[in-house]
C-alpha atoms as a PDB file:
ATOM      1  CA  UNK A   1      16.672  34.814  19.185  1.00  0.00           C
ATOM      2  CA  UNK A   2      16.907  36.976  15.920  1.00  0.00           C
ATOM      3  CA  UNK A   3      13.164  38.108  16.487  1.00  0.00           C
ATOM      4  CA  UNK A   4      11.898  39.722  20.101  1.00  0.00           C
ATOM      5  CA  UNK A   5       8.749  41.176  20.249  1.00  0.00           C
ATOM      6  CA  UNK A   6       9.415  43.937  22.986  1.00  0.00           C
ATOM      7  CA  UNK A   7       5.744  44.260  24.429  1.00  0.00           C
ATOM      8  CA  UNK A   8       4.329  45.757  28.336  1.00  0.00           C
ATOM      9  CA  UNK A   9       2.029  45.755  30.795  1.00  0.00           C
ATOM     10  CA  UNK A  10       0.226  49.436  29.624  1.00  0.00           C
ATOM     11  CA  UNK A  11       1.501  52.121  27.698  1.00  0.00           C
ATOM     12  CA  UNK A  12       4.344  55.022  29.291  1.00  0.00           C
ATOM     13  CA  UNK A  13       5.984  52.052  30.891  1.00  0.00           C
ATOM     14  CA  UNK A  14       9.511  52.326  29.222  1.00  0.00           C
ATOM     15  CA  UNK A  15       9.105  50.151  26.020  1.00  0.00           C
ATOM     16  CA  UNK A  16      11.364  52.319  23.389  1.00  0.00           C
ATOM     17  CA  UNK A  17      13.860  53.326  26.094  1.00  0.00           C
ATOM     18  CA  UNK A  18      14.521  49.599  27.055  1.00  0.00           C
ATOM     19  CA  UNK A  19      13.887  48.792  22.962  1.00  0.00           C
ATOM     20  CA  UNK A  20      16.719  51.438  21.946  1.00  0.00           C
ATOM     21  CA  UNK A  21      19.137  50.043  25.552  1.00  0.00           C
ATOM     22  CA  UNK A  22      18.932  46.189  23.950  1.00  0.00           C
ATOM     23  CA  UNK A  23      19.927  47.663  20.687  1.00  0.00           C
ATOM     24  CA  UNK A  24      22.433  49.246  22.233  1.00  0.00           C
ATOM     25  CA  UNK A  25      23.612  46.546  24.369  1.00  0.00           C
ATOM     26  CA  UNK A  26      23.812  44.330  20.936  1.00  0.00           C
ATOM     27  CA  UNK A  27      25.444  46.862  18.631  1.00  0.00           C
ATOM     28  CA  UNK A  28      28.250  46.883  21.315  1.00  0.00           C
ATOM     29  CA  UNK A  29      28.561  43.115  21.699  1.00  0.00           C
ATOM     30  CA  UNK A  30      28.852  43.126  17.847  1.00  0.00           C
ATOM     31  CA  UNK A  31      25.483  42.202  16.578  1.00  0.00           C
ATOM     32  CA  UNK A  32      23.574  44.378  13.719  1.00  0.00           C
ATOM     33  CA  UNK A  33      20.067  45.333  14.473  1.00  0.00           C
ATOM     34  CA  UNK A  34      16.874  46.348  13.245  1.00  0.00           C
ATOM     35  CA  UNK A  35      14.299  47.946  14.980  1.00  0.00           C
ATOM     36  CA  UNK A  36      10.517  47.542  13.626  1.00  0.00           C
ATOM     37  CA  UNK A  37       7.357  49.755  14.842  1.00  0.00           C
ATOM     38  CA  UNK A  38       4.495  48.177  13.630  1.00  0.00           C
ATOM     39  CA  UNK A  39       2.132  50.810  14.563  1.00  0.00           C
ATOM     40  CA  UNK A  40       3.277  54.301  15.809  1.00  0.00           C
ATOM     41  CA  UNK A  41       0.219  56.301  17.046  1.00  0.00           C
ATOM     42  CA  UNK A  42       0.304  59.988  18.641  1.00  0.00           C
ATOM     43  CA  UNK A  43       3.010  61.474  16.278  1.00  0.00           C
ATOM     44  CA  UNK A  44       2.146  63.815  13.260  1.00  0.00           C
ATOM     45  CA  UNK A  45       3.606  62.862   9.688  1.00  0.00           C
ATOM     46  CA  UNK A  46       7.158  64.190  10.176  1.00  0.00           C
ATOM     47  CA  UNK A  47       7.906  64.160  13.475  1.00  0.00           C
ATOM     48  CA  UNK A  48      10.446  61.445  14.729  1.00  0.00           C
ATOM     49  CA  UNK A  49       8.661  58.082  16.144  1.00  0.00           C
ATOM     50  CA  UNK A  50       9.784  55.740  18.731  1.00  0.00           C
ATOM     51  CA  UNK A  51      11.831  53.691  15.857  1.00  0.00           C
ATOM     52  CA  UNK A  52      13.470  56.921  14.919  1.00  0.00           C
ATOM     53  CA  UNK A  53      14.501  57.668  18.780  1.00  0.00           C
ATOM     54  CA  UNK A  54      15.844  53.955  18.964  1.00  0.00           C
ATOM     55  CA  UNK A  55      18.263  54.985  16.240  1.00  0.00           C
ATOM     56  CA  UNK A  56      19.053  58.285  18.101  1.00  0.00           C
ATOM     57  CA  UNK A  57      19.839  56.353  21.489  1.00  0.00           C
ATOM     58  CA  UNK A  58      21.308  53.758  20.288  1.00  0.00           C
ATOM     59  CA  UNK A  59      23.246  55.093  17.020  1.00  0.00           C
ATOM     60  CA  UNK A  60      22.768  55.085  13.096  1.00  0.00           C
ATOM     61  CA  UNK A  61      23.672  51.552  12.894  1.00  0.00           C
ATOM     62  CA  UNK A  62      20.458  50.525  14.130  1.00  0.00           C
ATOM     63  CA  UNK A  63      17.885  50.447  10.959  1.00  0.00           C
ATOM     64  CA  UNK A  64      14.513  51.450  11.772  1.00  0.00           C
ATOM     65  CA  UNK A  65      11.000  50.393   9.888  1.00  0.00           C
ATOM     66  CA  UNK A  66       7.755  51.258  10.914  1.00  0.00           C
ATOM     67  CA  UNK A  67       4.943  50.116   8.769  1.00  0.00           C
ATOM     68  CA  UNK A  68       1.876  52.388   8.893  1.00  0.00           C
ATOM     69  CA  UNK A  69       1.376  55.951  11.248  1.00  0.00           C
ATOM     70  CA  UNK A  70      -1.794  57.429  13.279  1.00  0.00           C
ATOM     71  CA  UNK A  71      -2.167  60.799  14.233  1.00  0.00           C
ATOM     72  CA  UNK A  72      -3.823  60.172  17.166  1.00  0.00           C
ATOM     73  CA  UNK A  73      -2.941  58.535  20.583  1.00  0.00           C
ATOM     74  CA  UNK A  74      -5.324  56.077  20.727  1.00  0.00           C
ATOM     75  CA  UNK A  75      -5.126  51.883  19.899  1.00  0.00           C
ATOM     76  CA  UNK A  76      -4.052  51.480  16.688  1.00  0.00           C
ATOM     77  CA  UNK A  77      -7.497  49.898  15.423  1.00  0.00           C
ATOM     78  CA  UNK A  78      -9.277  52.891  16.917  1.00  0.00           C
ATOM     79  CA  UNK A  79      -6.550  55.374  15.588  1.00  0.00           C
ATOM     80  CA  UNK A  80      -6.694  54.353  12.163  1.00  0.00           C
ATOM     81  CA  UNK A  81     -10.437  53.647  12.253  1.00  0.00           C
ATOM     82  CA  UNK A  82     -10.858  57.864  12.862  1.00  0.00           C
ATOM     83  CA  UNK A  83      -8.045  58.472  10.480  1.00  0.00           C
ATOM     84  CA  UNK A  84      -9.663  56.723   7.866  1.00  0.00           C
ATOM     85  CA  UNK A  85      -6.376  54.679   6.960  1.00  0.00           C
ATOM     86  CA  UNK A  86      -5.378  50.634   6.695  1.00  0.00           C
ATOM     87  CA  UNK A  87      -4.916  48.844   9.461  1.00  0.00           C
ATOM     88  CA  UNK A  88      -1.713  46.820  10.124  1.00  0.00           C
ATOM     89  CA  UNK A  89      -2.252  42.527  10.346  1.00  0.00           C
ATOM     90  CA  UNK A  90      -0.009  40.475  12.029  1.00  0.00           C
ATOM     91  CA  UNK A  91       0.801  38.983   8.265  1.00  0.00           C
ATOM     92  CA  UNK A  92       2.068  42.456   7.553  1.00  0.00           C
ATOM     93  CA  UNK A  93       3.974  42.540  10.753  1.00  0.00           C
ATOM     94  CA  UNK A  94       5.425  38.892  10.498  1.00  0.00           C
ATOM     95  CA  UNK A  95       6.483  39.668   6.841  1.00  0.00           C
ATOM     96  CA  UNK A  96       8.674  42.776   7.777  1.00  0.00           C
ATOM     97  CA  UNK A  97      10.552  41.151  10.385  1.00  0.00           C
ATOM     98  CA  UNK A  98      11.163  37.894   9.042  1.00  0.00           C
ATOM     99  CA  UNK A  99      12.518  40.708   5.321  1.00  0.00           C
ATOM    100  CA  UNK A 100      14.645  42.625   8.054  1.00  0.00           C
ATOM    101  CA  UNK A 101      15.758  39.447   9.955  1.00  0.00           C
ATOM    102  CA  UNK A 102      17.868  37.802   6.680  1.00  0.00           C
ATOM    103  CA  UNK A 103      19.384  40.822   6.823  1.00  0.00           C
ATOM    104  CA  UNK A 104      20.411  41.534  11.030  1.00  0.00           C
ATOM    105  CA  UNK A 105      21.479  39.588  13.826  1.00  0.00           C
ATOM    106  CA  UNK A 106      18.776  40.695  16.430  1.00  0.00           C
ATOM    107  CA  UNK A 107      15.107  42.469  15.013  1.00  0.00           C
ATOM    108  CA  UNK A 108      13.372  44.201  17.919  1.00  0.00           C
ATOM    109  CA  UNK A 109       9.891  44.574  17.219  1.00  0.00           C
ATOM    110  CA  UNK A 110       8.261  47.155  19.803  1.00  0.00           C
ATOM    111  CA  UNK A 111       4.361  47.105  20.117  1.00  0.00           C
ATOM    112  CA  UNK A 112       1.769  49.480  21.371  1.00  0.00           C
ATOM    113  CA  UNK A 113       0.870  49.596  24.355  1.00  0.00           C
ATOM    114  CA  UNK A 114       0.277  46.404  25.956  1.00  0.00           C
ATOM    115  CA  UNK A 115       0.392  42.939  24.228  1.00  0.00           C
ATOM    116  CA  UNK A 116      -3.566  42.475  23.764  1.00  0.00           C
ATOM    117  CA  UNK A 117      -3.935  46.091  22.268  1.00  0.00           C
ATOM    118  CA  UNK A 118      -5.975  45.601  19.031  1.00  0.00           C
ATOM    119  CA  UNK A 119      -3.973  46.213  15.599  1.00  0.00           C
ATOM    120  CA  UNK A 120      -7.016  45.847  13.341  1.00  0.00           C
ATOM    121  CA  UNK A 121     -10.993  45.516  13.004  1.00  0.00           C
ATOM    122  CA  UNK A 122     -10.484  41.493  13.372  1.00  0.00           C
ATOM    123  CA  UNK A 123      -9.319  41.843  17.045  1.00  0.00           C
ATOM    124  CA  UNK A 124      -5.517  41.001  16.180  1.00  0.00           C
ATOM    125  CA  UNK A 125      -2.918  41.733  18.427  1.00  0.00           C
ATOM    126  CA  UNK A 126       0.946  41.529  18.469  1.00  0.00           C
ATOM    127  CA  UNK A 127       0.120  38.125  20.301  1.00  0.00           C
ATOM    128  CA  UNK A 128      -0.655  36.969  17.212  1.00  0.00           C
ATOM    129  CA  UNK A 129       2.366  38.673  15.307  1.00  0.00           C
ATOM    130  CA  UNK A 130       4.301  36.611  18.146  1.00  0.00           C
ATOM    131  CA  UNK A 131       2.839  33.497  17.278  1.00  0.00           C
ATOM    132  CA  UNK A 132       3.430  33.869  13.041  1.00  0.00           C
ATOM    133  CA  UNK A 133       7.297  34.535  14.291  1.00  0.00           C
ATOM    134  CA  UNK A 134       7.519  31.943  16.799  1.00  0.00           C
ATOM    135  CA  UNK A 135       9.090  34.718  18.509  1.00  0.00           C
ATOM    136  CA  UNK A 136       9.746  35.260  22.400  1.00  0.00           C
ATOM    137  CA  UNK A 137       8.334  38.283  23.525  1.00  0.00           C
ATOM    138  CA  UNK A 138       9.858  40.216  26.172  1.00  0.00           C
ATOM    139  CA  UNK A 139       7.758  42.182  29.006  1.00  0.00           C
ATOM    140  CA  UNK A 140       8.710  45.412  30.135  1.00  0.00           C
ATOM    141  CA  UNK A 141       7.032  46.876  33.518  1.00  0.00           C
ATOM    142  CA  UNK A 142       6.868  49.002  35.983  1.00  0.00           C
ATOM    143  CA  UNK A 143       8.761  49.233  39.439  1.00  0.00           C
ATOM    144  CA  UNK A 144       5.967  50.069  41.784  1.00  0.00           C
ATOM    145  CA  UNK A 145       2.672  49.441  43.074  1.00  0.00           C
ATOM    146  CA  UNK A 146      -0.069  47.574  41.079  1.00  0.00           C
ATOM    147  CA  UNK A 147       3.120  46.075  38.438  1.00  0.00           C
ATOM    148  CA  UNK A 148       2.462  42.527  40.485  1.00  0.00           C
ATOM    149  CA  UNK A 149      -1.047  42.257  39.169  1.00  0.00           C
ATOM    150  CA  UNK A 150      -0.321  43.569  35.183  1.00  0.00           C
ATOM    151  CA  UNK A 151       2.684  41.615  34.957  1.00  0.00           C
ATOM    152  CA  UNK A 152       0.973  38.524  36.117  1.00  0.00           C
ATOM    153  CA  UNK A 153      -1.867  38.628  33.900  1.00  0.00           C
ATOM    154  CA  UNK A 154       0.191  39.178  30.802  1.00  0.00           C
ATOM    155  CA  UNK A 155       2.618  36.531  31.567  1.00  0.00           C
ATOM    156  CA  UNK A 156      -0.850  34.677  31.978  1.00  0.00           C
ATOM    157  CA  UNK A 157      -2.042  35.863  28.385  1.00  0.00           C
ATOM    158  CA  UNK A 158       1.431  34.065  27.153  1.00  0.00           C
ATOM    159  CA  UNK A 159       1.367  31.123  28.649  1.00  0.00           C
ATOM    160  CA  UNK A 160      -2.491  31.109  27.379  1.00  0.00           C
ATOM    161  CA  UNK A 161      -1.434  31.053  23.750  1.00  0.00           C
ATOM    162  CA  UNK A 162       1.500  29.194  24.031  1.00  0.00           C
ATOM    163  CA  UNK A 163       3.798  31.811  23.558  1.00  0.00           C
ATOM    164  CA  UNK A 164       7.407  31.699  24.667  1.00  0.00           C
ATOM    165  CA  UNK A 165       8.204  34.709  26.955  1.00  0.00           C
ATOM    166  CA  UNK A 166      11.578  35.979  27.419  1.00  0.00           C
ATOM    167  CA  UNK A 167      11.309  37.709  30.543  1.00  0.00           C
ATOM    168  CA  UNK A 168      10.864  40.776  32.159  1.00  0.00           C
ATOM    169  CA  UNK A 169      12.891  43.999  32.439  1.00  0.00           C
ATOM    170  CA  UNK A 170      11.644  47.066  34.267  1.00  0.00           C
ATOM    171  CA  UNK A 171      11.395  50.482  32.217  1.00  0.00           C
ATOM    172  CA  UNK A 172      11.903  53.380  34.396  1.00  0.00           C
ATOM    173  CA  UNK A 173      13.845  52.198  37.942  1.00  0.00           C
ATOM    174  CA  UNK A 174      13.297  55.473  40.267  1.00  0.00           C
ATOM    175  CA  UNK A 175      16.130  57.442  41.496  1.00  0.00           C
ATOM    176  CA  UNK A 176      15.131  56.714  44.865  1.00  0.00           C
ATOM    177  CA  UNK A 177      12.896  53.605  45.317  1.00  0.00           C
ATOM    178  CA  UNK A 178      10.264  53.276  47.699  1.00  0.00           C
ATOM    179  CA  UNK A 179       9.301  50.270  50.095  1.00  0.00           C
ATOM    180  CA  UNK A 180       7.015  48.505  47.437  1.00  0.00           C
ATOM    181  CA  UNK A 181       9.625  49.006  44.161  1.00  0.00           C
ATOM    182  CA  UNK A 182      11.948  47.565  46.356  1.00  0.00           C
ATOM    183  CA  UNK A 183       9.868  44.098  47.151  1.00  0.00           C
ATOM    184  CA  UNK A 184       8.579  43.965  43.766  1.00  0.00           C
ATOM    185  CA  UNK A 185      12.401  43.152  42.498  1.00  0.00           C
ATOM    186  CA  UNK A 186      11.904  39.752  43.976  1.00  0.00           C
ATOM    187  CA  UNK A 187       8.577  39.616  43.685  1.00  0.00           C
ATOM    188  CA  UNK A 188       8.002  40.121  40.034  1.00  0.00           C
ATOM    189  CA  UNK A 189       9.673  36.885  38.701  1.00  0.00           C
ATOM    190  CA  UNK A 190       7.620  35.324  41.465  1.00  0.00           C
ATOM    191  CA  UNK A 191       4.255  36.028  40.507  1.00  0.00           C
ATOM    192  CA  UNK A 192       5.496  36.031  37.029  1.00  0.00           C
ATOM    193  CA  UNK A 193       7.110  32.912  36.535  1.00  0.00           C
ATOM    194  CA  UNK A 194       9.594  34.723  34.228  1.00  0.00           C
ATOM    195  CA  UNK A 195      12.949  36.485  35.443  1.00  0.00           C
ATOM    196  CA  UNK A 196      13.952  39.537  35.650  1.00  0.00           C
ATOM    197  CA  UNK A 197      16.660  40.576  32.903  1.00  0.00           C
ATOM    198  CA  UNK A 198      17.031  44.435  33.325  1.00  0.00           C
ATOM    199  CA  UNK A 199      16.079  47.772  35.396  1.00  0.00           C
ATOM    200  CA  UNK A 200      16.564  50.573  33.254  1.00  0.00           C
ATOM    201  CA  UNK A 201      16.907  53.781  35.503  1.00  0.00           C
ATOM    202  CA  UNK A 202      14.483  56.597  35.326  1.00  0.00           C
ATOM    203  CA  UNK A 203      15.419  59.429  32.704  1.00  0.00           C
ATOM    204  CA  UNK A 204      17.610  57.348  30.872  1.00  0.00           C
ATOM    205  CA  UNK A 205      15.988  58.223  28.137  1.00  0.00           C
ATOM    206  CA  UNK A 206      17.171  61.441  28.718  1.00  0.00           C
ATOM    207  CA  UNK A 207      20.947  61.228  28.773  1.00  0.00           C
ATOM    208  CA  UNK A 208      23.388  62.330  26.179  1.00  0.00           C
ATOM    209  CA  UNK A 209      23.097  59.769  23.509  1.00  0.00           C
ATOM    210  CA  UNK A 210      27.209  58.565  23.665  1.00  0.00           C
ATOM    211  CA  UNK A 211      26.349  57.999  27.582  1.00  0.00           C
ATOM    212  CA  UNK A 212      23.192  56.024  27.215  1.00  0.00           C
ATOM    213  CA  UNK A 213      25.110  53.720  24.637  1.00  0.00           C
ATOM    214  CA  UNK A 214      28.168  52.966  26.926  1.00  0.00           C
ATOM    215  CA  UNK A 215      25.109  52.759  30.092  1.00  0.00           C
ATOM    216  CA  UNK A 216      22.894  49.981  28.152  1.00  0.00           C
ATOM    217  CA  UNK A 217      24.917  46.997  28.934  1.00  0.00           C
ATOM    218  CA  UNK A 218      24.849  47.725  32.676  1.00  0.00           C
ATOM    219  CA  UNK A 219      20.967  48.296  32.770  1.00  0.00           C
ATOM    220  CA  UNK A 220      20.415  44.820  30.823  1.00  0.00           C
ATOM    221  CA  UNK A 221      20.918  41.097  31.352  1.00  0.00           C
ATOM    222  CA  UNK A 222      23.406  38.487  29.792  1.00  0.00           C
ATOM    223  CA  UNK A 223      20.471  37.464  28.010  1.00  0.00           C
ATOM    224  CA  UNK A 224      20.008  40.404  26.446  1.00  0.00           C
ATOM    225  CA  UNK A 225      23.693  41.452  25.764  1.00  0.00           C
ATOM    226  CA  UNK A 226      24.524  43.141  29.373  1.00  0.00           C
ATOM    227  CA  UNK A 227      26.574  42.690  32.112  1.00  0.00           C
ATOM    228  CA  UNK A 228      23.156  43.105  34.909  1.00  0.00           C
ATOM    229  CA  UNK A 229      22.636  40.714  37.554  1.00  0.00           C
ATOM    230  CA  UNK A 230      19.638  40.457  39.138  1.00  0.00           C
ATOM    231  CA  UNK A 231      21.319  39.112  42.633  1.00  0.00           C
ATOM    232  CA  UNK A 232      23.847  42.275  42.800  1.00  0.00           C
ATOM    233  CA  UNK A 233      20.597  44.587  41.692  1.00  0.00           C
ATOM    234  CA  UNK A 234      18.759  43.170  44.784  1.00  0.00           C
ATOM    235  CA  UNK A 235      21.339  43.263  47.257  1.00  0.00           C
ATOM    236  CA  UNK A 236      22.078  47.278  46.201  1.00  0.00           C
ATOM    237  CA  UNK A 237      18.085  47.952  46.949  1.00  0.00           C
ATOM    238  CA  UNK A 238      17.257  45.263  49.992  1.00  0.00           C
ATOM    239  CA  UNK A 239      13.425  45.405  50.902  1.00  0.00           C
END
């Protein structure tokens, strides 16, 4: 597992706060990391990008690459199309990680949006950056209503293509759960097929970095470096 393509079910789900809380995790069970943006859209030329806030959470040791920039918050085909700039091809993508993987123990790549979103004019998608790696790719949701039915289909787009999935972790786990983020602990690995390896609380992203470093494990999965358990998460928020 020195690749995992960190991918979701939409975009504002989570993805570079549960990105920077496996880095984390790692760096603390001893493991060097990388952490690889393949396309960061939405962010002018030098203000900090999700790899740069990976590094921030989770500490200087983690190295961050992204490849190319958009300035506007839209798919990255789309955004570079009105930018008038390169797209990024899963080649491109595959290269950088396998470069940064000789080099670190674990290589997070974290994609935009969710895992169909376009990357170029070709239709490409980080599906296909997945399948050049023979990587597992990692889903990270939401906790409440409507997560059932996006988290289904794109365990369904994996399995379509073959491609190994790693499970699923939730991205923002609210402060005070309702009635449906409650059942959906059990019954996301049900409609998934995959299990759950993480619920990453709400605001995490928010907390002092030296606190969110010493947090990660607890928010995260054996799998996945942590100390979580899935059975002890579901017995603290009963449906």
């Amino acid at each position: 597992m020195s690749v995992v393509i960190v991918s979701g079910t939409g975009t504002e789900i989570g993805k570079t706060v549960v990105t920077s809380a496996i880095a984390a995790a790692a760096l603390a069970a001893g493991r060097s990391v990388a952490v690889l943006k393949p396309a960061q859209t939405g962010v002018a030329p030098h203000e900090p990008g999700d790899a740069a806030e990976a590094v921030r959470l989770a500490g200087p040791a983690v190295t961050a690459v992204e490849l190319v920039r958009y300035p506007e918050p839209l798919a990255p085909d789309t955004a570079a199309r009105r930018a008038g700039l390169a797209t990024v091809s899963p080649a491109e993508i595959a290269r950088a990680a396998e470069r940064l993987s000789a080099d670190h123990d674990l290589v997070l790549v974290e994609g935009a949006g969710g895992l169909l979103v376009r990357f170029d004019e070709s239709g490409h998608t980080l599906a296909d950056a997945a399948r050049l790696l023979g990587a597992p790719t990692l889903v990270v949701t939401q906790a409440g209503l409507g997560t059932l039915n996006s988290t289904e289909l794109t365990a369904e787009a994996l399995r379509a293509r073959q491609l190994t999935a790693l499970g699923v972790v939730i991205g923002s786990w609210p402060r005070q759960p309702d009635l449906a983020a409650r059942c959906n602990l059990a019954g996301l690995p049900a409609v998934s097929g995959l299990p759950l390896l993480g619920a990453v609380p709400q605001g995490a992203g928010t907390l002092d970095p030296e606190a969110f470093r010493r947090a990660s494990p607890g928010w995260l999965a054996p799998a996945l470096s942590g100390t979580w358990s899935p059975e002890s998460f579901l017995t603290a928020w009963p449906a």
